[in-house]
C-alpha atoms as a PDB file:
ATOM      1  CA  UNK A   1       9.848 -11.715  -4.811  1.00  0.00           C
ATOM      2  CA  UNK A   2       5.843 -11.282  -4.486  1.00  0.00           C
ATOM      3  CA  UNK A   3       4.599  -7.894  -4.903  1.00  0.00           C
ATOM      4  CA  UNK A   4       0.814  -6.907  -3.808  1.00  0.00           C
ATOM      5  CA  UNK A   5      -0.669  -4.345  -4.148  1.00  0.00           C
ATOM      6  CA  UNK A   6      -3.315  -3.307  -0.919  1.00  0.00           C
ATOM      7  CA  UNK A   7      -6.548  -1.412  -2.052  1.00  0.00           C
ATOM      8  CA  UNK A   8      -7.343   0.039   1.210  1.00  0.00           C
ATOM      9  CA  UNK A   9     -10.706   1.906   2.213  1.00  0.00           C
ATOM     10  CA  UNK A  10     -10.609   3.441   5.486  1.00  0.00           C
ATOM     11  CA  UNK A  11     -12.649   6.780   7.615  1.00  0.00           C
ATOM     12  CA  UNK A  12     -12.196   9.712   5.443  1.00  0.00           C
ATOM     13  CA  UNK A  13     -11.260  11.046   8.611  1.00  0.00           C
ATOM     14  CA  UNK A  14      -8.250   8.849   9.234  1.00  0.00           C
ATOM     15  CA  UNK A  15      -7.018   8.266   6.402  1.00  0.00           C
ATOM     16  CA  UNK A  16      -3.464  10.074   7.441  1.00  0.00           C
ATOM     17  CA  UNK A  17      -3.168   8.172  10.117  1.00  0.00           C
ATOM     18  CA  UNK A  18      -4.460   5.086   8.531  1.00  0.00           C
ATOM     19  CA  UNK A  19      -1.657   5.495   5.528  1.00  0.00           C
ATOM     20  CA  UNK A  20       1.195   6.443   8.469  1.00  0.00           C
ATOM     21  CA  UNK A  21       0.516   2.926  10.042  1.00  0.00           C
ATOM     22  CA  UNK A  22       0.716   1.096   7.099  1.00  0.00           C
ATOM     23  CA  UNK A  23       3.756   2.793   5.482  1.00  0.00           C
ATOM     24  CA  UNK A  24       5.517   1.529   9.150  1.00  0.00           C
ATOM     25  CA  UNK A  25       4.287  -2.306   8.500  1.00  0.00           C
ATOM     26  CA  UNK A  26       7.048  -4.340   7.563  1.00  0.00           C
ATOM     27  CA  UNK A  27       7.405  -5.514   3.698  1.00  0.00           C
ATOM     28  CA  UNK A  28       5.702  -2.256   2.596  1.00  0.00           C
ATOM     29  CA  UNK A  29       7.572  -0.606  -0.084  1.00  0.00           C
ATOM     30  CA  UNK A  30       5.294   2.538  -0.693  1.00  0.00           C
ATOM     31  CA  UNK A  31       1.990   3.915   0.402  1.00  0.00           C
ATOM     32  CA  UNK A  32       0.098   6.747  -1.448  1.00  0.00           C
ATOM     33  CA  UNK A  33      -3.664   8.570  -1.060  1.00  0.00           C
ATOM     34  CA  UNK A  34      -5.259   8.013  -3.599  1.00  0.00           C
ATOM     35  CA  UNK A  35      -8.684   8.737  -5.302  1.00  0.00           C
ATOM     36  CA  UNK A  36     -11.411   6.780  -6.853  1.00  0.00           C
ATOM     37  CA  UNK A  37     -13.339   3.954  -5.120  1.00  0.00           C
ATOM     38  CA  UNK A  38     -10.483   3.635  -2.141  1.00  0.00           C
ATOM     39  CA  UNK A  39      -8.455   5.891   0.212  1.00  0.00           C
ATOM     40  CA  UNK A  40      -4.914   4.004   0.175  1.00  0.00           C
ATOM     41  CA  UNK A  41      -2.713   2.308  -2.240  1.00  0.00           C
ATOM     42  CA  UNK A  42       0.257   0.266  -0.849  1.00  0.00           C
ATOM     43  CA  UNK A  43       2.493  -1.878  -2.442  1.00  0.00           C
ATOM     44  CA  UNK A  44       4.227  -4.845  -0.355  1.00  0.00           C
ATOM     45  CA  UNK A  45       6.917  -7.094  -1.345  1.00  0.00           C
ATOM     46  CA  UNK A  46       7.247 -10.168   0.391  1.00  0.00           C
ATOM     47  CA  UNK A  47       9.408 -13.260  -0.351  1.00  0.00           C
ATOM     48  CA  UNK A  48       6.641 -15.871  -0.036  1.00  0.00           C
ATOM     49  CA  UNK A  49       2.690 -15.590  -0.845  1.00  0.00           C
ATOM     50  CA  UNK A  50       2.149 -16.821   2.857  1.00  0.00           C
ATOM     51  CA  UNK A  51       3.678 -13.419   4.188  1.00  0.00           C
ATOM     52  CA  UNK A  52       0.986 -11.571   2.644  1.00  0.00           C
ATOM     53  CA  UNK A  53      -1.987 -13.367   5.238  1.00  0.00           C
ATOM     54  CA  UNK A  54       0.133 -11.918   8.337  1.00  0.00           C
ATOM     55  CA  UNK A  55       0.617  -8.542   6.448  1.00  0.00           C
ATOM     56  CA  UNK A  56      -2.994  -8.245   5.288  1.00  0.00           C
ATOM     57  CA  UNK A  57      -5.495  -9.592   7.275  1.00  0.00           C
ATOM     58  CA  UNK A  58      -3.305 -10.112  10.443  1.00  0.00           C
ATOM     59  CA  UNK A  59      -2.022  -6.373  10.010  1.00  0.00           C
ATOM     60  CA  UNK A  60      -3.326  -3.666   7.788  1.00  0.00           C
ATOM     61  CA  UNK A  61      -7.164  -4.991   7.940  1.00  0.00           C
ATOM     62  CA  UNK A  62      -6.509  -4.295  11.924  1.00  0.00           C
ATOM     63  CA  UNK A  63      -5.221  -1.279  11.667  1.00  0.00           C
ATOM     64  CA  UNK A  64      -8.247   1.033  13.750  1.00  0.00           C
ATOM     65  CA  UNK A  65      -9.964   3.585  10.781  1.00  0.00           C
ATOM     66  CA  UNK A  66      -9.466   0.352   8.588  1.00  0.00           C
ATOM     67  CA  UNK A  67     -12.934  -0.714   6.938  1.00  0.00           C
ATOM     68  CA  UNK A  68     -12.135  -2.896   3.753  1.00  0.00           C
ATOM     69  CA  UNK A  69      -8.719  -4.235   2.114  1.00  0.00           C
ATOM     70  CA  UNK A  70      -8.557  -6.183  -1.656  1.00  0.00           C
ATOM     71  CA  UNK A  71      -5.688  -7.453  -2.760  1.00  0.00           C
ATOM     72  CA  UNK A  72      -4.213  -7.310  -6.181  1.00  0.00           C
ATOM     73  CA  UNK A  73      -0.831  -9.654  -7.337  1.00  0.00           C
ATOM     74  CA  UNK A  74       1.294  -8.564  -9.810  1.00  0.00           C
ATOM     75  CA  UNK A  75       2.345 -11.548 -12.393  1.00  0.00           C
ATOM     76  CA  UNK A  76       4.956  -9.637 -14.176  1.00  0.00           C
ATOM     77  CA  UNK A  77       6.710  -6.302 -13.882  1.00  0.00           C
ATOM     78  CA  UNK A  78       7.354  -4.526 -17.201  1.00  0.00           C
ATOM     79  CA  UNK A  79       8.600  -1.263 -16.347  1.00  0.00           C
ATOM     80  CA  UNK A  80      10.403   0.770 -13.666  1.00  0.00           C
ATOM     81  CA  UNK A  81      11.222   4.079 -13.678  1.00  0.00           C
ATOM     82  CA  UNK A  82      12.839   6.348 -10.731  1.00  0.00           C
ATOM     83  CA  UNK A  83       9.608   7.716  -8.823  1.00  0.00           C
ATOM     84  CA  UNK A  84      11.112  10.427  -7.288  1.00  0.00           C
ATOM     85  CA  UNK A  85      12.246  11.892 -10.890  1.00  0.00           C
ATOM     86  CA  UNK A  86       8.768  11.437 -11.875  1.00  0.00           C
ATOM     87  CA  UNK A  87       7.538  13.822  -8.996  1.00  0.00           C
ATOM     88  CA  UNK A  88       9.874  16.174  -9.191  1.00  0.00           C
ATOM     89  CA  UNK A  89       8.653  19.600 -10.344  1.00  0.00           C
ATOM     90  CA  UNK A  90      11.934  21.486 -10.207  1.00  0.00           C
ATOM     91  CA  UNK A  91      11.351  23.296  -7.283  1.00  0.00           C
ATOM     92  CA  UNK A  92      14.562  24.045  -4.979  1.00  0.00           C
END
C-alpha cells in the first residue's frame, strides 16, 4: 500500500468546498484544513504509485478553487494511533 500525502493550496474562499471534493475522490483516506503555507492536507492510499497521477493531477489539481498541489510519500509508517480518541474532548 502507497500512502501520499496531498499539500493542497486552494481560494481562501473555497477552501470548504475545495476539501468536500477531495474527501469524495476515491483512495482518499482523510482530509483536514490546515494552517501554515497550504489550505488542505489529504492523505491517499493507493495500491500502486501509478494511481497517484490519475488521483493528483488528473483529479484533485482539477478540482475548480484548486491553485497548487505537492506531493509528499511516506517510506515507512512508525506509529498509529486511533484519531478519533485523539480528538475527543469528552464532550457528550
Amino acid at each position: 500500500m502507497v500512502t501520499a500525502f496531498v499539500l493542497i493550496s486552494c481560494e481562501a474562499q473555497r477552501i470548504n468546498e475545495v476539501a468536500q471534493t477531495v474527501a469524495e475522490l476515491p483512495n482518499v483516506a482523510e482530509v483536514y484544513s490546515v494552517t501554515g503555507e497550504v489550505d488542505i492536507i489529504a492523505v491517499l492510499r493507493v495500491t500502486e504509485y501509478e494511481s497517484l497521477d490519475e488521483a493528483v493531477p488528473g483529479g484533485i489539481a482539477r478540482i475548480p478553487g484548486v491553485t497548487g498541489t505537492r506531493t509528499v510519500l511516506a517510506f515507512r509508517r512508525f506509529a498509529r494511533r486511533d484519531l478519533e480518541a485523539g480528538f475527543d474532548i469528552g464532550l457528550s
